[in-house]
C-alpha atoms as a PDB file:
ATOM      1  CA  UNK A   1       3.865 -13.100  23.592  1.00  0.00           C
ATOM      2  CA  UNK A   2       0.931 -14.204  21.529  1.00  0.00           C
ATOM      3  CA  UNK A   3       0.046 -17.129  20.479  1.00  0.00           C
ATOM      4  CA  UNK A   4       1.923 -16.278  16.642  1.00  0.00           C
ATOM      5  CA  UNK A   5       4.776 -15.639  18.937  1.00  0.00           C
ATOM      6  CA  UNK A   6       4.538 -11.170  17.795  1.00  0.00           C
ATOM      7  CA  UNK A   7       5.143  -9.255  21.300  1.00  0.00           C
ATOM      8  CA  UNK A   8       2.358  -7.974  23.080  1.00  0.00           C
ATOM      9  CA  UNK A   9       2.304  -4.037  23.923  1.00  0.00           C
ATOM     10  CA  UNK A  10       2.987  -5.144  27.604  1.00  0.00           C
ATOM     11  CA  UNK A  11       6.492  -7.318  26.437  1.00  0.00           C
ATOM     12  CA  UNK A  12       7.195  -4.779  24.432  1.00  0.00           C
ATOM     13  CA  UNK A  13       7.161  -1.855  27.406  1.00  0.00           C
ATOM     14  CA  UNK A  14       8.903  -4.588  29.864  1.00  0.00           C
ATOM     15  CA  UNK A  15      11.558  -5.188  26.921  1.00  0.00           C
ATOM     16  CA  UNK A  16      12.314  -1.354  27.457  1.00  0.00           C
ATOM     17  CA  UNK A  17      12.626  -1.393  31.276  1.00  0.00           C
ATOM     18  CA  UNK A  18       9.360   0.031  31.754  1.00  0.00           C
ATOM     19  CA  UNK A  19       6.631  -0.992  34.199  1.00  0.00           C
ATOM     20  CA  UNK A  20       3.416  -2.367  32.892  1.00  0.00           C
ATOM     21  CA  UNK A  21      -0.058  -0.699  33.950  1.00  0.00           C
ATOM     22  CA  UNK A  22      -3.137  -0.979  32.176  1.00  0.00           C
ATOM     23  CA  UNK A  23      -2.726   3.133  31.349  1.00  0.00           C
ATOM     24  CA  UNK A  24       0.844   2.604  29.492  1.00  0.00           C
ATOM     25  CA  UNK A  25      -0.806   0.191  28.000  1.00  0.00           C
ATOM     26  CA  UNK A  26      -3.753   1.674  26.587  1.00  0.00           C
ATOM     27  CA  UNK A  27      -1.664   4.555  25.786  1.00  0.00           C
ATOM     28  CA  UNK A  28       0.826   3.170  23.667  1.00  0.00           C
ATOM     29  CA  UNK A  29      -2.105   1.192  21.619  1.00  0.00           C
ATOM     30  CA  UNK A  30      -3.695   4.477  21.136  1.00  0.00           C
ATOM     31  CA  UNK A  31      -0.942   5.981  19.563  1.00  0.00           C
ATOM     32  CA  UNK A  32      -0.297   3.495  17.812  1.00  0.00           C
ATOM     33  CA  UNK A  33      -3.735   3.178  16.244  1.00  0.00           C
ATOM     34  CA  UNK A  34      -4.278   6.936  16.113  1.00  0.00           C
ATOM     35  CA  UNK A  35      -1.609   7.937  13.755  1.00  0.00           C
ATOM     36  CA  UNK A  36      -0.203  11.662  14.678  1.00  0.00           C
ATOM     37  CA  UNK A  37      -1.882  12.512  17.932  1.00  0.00           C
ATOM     38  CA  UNK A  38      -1.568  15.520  20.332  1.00  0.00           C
ATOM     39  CA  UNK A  39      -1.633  14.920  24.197  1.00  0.00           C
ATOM     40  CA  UNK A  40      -5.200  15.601  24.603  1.00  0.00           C
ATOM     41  CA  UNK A  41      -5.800  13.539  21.600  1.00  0.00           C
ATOM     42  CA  UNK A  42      -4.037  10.513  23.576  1.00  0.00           C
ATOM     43  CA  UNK A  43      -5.810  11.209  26.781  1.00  0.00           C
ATOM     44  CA  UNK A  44      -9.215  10.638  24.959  1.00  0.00           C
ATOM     45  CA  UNK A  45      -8.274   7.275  23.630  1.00  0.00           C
ATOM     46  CA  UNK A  46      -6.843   6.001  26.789  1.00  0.00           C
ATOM     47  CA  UNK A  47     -10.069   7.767  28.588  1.00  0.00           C
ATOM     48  CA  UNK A  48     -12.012   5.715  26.004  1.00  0.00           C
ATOM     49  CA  UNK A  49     -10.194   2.220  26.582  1.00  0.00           C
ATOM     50  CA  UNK A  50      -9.228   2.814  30.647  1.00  0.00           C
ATOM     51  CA  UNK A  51     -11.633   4.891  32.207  1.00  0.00           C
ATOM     52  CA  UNK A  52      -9.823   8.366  34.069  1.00  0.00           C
ATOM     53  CA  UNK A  53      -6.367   9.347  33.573  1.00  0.00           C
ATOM     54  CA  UNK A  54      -4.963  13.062  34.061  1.00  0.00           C
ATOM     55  CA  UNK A  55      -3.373  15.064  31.349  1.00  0.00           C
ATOM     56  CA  UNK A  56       0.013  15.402  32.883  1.00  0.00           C
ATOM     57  CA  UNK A  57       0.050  11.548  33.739  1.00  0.00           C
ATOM     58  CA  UNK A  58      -0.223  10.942  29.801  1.00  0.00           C
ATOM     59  CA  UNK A  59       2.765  13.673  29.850  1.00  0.00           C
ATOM     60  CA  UNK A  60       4.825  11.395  31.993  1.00  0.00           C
ATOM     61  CA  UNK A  61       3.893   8.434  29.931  1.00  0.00           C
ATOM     62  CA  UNK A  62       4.357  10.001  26.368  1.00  0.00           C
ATOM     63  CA  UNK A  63       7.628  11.297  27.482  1.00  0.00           C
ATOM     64  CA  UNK A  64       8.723   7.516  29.243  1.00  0.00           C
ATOM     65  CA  UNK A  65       7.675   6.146  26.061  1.00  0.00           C
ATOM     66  CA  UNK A  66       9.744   8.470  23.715  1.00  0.00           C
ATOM     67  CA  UNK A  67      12.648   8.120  25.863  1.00  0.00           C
ATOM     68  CA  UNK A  68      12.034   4.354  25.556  1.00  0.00           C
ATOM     69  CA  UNK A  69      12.248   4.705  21.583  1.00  0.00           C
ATOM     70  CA  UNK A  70       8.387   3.286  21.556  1.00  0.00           C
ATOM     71  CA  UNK A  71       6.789   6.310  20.512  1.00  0.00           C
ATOM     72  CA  UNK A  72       7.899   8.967  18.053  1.00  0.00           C
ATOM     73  CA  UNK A  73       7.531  12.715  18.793  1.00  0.00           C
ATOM     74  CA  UNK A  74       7.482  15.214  16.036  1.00  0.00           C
ATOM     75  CA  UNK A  75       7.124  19.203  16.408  1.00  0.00           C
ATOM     76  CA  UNK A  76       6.077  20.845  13.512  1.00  0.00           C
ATOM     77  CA  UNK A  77       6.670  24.558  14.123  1.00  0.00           C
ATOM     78  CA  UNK A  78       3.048  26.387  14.697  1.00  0.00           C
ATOM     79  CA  UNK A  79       1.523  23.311  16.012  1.00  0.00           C
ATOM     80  CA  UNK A  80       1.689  21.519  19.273  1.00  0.00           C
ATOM     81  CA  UNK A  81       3.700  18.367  19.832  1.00  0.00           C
ATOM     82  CA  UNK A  82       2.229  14.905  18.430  1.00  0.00           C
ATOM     83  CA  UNK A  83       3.102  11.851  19.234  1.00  0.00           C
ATOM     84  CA  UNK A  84       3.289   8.521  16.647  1.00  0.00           C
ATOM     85  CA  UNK A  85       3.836   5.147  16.841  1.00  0.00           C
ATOM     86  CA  UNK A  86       6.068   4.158  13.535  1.00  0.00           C
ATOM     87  CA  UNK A  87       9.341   4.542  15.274  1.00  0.00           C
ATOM     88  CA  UNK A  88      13.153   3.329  13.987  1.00  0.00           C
ATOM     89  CA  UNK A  89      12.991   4.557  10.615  1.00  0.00           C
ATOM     90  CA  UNK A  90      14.112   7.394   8.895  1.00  0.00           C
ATOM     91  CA  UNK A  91      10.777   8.648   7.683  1.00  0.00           C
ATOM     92  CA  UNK A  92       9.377  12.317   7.237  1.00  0.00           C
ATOM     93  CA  UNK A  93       6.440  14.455   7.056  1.00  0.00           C
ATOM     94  CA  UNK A  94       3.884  15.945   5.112  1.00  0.00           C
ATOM     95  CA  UNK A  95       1.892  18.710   6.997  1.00  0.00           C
ATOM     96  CA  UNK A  96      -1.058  20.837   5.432  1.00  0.00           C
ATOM     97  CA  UNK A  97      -0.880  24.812   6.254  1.00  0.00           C
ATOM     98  CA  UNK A  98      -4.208  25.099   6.282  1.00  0.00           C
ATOM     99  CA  UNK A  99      -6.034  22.007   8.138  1.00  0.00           C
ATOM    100  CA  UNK A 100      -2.839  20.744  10.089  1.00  0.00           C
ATOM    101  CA  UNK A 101      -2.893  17.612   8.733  1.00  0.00           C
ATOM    102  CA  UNK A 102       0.023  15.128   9.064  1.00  0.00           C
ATOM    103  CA  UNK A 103       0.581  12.079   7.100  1.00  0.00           C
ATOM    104  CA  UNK A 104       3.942  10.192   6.697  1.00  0.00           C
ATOM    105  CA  UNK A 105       6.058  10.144   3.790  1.00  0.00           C
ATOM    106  CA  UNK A 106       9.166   7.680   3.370  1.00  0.00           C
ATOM    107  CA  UNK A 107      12.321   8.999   2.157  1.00  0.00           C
ATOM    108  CA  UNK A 108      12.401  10.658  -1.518  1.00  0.00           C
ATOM    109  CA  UNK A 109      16.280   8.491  -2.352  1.00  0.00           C
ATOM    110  CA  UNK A 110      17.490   5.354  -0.996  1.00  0.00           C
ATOM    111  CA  UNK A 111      18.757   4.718   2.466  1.00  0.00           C
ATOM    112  CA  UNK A 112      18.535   7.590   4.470  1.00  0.00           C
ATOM    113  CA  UNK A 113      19.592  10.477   2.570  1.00  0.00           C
ATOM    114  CA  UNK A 114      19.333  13.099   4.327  1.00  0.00           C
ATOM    115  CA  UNK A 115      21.817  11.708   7.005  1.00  0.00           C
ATOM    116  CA  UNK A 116      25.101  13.347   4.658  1.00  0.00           C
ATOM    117  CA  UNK A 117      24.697  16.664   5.310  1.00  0.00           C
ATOM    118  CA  UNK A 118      26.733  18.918   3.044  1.00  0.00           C
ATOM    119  CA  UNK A 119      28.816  20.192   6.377  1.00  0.00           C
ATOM    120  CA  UNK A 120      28.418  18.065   8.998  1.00  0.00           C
ATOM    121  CA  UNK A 121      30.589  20.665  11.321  1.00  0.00           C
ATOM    122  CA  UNK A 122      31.906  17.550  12.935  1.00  0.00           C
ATOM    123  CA  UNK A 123      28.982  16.278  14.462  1.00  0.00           C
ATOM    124  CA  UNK A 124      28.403  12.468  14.463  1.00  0.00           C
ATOM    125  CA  UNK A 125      24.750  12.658  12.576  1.00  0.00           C
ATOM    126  CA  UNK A 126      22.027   9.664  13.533  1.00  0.00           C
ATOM    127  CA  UNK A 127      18.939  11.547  12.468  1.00  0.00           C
ATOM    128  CA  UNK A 128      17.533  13.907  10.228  1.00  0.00           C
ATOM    129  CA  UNK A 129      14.115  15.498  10.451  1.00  0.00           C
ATOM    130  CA  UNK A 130      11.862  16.843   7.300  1.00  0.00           C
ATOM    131  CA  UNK A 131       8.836  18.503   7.288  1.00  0.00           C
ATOM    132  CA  UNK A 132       7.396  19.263   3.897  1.00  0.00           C
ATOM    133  CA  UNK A 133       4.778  21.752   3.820  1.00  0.00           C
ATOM    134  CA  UNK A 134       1.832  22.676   1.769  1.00  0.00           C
ATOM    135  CA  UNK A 135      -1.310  22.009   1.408  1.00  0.00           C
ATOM    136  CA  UNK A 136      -3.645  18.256   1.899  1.00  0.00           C
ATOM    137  CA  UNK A 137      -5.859  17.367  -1.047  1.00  0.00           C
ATOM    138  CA  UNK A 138      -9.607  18.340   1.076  1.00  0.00           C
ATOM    139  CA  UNK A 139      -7.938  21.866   1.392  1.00  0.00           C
ATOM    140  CA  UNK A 140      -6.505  22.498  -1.960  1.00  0.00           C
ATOM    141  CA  UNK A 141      -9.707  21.308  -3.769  1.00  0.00           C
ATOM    142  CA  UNK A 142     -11.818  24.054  -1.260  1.00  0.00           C
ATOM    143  CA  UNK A 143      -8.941  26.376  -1.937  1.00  0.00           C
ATOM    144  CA  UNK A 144      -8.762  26.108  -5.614  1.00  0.00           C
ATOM    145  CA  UNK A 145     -12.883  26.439  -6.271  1.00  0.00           C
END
């Protein structure tokens, strides 16, 4: 804990039953900081704040720390998997056809909407997933001259 009493990255990976190392570490932080983030994206930061790590160890990391509910993966079809750090929400996505772009958007009504699906086919729903596509503001201004 820190001095404020907040949870430091490292109680917050030994709160999930994870073992602390200075990678995991860095790793998490850089996702965290980095906003939506591909796996080579994450290995640069934690290159940048650790010194060498190997793409498939940041595999094994990212996909301890999903698993762990401390990191976010989203998919958007065409693009390759990213990885974010605003977790336990029910948040969505805006991604840009032309630049790839992802920013998040918060829920368009209330409290999780789009958990009451019209069918639900008896499934016992906990999470919904929205992508909204179109196009970011730098590439519909170059678009539209």
């Amino acid at each position: 804990m820190t001095a404020s009493g907040t949870p430091t990255t490292a109680d917050e990976l030994r709160g999930a039953g994870l073992r602390v190392t200075a990678a995991r570490v860095a790793l998490l932080d850089t996702v965290r900081a980095g906003g939506h983030l591909d796996a080579e994206a994450v290995a640069a930061g934690v290159r940048e704040r650790v010194g060498r790590i190997s793409l498939p160890a940041v595999y094994d990391a990212l996909h301890a720390l999903t698993a762990a509910g401390l990191v976010r993966r989203i998919e958007p079809p065409g693009s390759p998997a990213r990885y974010e750090g605003r977790v336990g929400d029910n948040h969505h996505h805006l991604v840009c056809r032309s630049c790839g772009a992802v920013a998040d958007v918060d829920c368009a009504v209330g409290h999780a909407p789009c958990l009451t699906a019209s069918d639900d086919r008896g499934f016992a729903i906990d999470e919904a997933e929205v992508i909204y596509w179109g196009l970011c503001p730098g590439c519909s201004t170059t678009s539209s001259s």
